[in-house]
Protein backbone atom coordinates (compact mmCIF):
# COMPACT_ATOMS: atom_id res chain seq x y z
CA UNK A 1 250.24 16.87 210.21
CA UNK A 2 246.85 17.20 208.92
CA UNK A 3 244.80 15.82 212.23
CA UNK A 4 246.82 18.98 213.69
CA UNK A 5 246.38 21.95 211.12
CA UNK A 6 242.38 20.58 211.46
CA UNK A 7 242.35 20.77 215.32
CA UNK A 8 243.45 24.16 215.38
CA UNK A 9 241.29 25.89 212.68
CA UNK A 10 238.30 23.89 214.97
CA UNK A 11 239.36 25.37 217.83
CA UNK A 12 239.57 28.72 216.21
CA UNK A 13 235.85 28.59 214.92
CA UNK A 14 235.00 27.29 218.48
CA UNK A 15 236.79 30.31 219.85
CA UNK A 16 235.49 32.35 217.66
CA UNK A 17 231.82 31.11 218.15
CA UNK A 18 232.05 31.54 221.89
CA UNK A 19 233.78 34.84 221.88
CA UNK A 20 230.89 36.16 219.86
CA UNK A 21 228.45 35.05 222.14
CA UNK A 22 229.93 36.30 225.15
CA UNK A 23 230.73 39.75 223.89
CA UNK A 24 227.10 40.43 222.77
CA UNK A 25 226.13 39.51 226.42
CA UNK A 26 228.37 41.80 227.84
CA UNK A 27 227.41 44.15 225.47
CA UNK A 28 223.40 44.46 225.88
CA UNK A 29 224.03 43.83 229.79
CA UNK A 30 226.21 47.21 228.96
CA UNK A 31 223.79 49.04 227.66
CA UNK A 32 220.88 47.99 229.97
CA UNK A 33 222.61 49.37 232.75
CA UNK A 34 224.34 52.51 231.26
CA UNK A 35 221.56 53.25 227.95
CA UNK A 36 223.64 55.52 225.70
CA UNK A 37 220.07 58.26 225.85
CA UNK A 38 218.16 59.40 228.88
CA UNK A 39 215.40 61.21 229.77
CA UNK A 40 217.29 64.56 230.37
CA UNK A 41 219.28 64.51 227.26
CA UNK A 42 216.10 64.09 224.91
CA UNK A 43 214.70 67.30 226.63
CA UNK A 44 218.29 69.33 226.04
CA UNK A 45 217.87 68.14 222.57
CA UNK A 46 214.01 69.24 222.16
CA UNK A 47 215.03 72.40 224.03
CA UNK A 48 218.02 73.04 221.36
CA UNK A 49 215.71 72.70 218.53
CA UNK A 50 213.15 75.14 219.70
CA UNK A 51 210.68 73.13 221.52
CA UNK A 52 209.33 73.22 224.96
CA UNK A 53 208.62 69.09 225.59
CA UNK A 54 206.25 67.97 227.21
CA UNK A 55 206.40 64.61 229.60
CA UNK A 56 203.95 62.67 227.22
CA UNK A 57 206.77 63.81 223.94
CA UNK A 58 209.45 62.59 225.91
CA UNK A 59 207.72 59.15 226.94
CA UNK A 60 207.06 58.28 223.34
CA UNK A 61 210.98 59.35 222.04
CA UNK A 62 211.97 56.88 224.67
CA UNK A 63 209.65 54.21 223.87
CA UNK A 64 210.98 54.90 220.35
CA UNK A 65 214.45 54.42 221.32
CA UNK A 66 213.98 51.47 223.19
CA UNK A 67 212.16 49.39 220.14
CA UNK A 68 215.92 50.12 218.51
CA UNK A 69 218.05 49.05 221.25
């Protein structure tokens, strides 16, 4: 009774462990393929607020965002 309620919380940390894992590899192979900011929509958003960006502006706001992600 007790060798059985102990395999199946150990097998629900084990699940747990390796579920984790797995969805934060899908996850950043996710986001490396579809990033949730481009190029284009940091110049709409620069353009929005007034500003006419420049290439070198842009470069750095992506750099920027990339440190994050």
């Amino acid at each position: 009774m007790l060798i059985d309620i102990l395999q199946v919380v150990i097998g629900l940390l084990i699940g747990a462990v390796i579920g984790f894992f797995v969805s934060k590899k899908v996850m950043t192979n996710y986001l490396k393929k579809n990033p949730p900011i481009n190029e284009e929509m940091i110049k709409a958003l620069m353009t929005q607020m007034g500003r006419k960006p420049s290439q070198k502006q842009v470069n750095q706001m992506m750099k920027s965002m990339e440190k994050y992600m």
